[in-house]
Protein backbone atom coordinates (compact mmCIF):
# COMPACT_ATOMS: atom_id res chain seq x y z
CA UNK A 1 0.00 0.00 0.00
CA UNK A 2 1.46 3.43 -1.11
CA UNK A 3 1.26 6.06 1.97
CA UNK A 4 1.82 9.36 1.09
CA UNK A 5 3.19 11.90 4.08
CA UNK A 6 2.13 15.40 4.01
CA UNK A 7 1.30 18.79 5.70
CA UNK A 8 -2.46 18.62 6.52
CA UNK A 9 -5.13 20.92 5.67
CA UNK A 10 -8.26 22.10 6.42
CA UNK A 11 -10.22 19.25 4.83
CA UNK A 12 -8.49 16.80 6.28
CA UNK A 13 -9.52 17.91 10.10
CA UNK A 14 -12.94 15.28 10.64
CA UNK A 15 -10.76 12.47 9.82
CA UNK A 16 -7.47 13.58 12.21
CA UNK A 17 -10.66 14.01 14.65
CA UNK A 18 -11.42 10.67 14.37
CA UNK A 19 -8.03 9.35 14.60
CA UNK A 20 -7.32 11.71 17.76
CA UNK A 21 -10.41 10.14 19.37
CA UNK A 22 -8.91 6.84 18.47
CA UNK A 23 -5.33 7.80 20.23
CA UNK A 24 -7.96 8.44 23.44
CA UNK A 25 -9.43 5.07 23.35
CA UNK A 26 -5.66 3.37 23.37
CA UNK A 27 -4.58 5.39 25.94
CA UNK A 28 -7.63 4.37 28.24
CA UNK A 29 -8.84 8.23 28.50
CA UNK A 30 -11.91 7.70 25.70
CA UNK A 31 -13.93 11.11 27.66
CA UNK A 32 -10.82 13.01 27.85
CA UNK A 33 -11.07 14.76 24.34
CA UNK A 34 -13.58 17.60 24.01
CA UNK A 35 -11.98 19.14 21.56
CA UNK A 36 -14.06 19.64 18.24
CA UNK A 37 -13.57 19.78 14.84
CA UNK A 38 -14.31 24.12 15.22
CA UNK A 39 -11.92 24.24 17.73
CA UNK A 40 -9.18 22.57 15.65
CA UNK A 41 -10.26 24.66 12.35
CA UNK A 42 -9.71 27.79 14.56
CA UNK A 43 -6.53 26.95 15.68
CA UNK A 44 -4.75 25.28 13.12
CA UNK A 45 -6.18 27.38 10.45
CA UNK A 46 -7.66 30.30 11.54
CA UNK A 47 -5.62 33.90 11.49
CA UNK A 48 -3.46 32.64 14.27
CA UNK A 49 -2.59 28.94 13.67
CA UNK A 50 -0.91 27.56 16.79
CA UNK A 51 -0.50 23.95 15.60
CA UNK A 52 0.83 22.33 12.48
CA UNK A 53 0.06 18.56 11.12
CA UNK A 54 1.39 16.43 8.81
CA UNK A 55 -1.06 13.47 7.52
CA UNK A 56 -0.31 9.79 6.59
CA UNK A 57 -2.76 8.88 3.54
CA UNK A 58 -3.22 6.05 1.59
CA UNK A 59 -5.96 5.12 -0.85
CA UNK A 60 -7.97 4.61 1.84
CA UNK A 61 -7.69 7.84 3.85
CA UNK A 62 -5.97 9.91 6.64
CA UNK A 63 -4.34 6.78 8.43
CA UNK A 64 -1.82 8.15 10.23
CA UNK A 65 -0.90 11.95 11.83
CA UNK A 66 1.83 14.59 13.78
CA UNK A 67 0.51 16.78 15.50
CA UNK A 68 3.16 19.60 16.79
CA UNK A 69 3.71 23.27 17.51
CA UNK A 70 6.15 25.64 18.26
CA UNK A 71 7.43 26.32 21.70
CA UNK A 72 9.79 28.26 23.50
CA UNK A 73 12.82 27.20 25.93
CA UNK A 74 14.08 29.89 27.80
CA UNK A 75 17.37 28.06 28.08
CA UNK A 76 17.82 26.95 24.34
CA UNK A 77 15.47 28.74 22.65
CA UNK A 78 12.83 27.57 19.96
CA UNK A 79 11.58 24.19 20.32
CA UNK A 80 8.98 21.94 18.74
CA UNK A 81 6.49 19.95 20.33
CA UNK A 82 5.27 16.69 18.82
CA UNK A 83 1.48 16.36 20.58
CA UNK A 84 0.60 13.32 19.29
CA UNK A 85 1.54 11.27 17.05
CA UNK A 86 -1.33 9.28 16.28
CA UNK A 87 -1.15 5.89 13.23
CA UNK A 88 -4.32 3.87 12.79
CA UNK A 89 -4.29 1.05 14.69
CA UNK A 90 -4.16 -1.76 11.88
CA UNK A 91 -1.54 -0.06 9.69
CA UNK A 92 1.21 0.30 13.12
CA UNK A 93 4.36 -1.24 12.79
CA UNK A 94 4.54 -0.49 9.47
CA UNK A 95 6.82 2.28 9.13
CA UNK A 96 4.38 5.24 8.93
CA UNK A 97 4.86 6.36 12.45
CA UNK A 98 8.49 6.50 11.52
CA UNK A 99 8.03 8.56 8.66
CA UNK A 100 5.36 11.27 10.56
CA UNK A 101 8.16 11.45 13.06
CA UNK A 102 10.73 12.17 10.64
CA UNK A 103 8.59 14.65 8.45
CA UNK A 104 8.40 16.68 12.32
CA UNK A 105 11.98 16.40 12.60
CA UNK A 106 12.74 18.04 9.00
CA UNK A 107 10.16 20.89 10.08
CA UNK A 108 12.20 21.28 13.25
CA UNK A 109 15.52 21.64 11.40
CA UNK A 110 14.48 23.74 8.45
CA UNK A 111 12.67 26.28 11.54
CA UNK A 112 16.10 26.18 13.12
CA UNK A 113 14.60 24.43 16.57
CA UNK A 114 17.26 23.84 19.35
CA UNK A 115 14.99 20.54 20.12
CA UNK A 116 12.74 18.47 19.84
CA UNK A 117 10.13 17.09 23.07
CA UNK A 118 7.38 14.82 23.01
CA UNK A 119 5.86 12.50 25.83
CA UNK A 120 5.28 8.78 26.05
CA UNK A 121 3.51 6.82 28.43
CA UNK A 122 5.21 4.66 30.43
CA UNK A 123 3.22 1.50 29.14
CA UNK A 124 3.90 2.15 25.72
CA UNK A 125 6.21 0.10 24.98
CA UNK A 126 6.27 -0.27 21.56
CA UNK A 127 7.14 3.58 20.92
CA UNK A 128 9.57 3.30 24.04
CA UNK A 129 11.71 0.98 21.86
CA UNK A 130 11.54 2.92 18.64
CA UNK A 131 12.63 6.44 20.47
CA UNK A 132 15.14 4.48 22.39
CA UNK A 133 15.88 3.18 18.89
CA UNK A 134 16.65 6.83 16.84
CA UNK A 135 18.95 7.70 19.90
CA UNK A 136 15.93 9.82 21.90
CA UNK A 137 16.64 10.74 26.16
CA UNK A 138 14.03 9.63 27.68
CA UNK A 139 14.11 11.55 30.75
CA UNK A 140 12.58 10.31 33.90
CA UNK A 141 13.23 13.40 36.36
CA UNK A 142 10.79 15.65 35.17
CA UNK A 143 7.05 15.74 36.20
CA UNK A 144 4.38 16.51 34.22
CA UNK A 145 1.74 19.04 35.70
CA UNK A 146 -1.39 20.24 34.27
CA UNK A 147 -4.12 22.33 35.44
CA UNK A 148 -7.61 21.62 33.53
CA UNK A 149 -9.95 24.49 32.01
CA UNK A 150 -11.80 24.26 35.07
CA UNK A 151 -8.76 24.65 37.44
CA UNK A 152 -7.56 27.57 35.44
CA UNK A 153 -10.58 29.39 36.48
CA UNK A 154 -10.94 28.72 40.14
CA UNK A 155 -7.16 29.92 40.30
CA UNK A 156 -7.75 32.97 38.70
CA UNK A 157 -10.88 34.08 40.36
């Protein structure tokens, strides 16, 4: 099966939805995503993007995407952020997650990043071994911390 990697576009948003809603289901947090395909149009391609995507297709559709933006390090400067990284799950272990991650790392040379971050859950094994695998620090020091929409308004009120 030919799989074509490319920069996503507008069009292409109700089936990243659906594969982002499929990334939830594998990661055991199916209620967690309330974002909508609106939100995503406004952000990724409204007058202020904030995120950029690259899409795995075949003949058979969107099968595969990166999801990434850039960030800021105040110690090394700009950064980008792979979200998710998100391949269907029939077609994985196929190469195509390889190539989404690659197709983030050219974008992060040609904008001149200083690096490169993602996350991983610690159960994943599978991606464990193929970021182990391209030379990737997995570092176990730092901890994540969140607040939710919710939280962000009782702590400014």
């Amino acid at each position: 099966m030919e799989v074509v990697i490319r920069k996503g576009n507008i069009d292409d948003l109700p089936q990243v939805h659906a594969l982002i809603v499929e990334l939830a289901e594998f990661e055991r947090a199916p209620l967690e995503v309330t974002n909508t395909l609106e939100d995503m149009e406004r952000d990724g391609f409204g007058e202020n993007p904030i995120y950029k995507i690259f899409v795995a297709e075949s003949a058979e559709g969107i099968i595969g995407i990166a999801l990434y933006y850039i960030a800021y390090s105040t110690w090394k400067g700009r950064t980008i952020y792979l979200e998710d990284l998100v391949v269907t799950e029939r077609m994985r272990r196929t190469g195509i997650g390889r190539k989404l991650f690659k197709a983030v790392a050219h974008d992060a040379k040609e904008l001149g990043a200083k690096r490169f971050r993602w996350q991983v859950l610690e159960w994943n094994k599978p991606a464990i071994a193929f970021y182990k695998s391209i030379g990737a620090e997995l570092d176990a020091e730092w901890i994540n911390c969140t607040l939710t929409e919710q939280q962000i308004q009782d702590f400014t009120s």
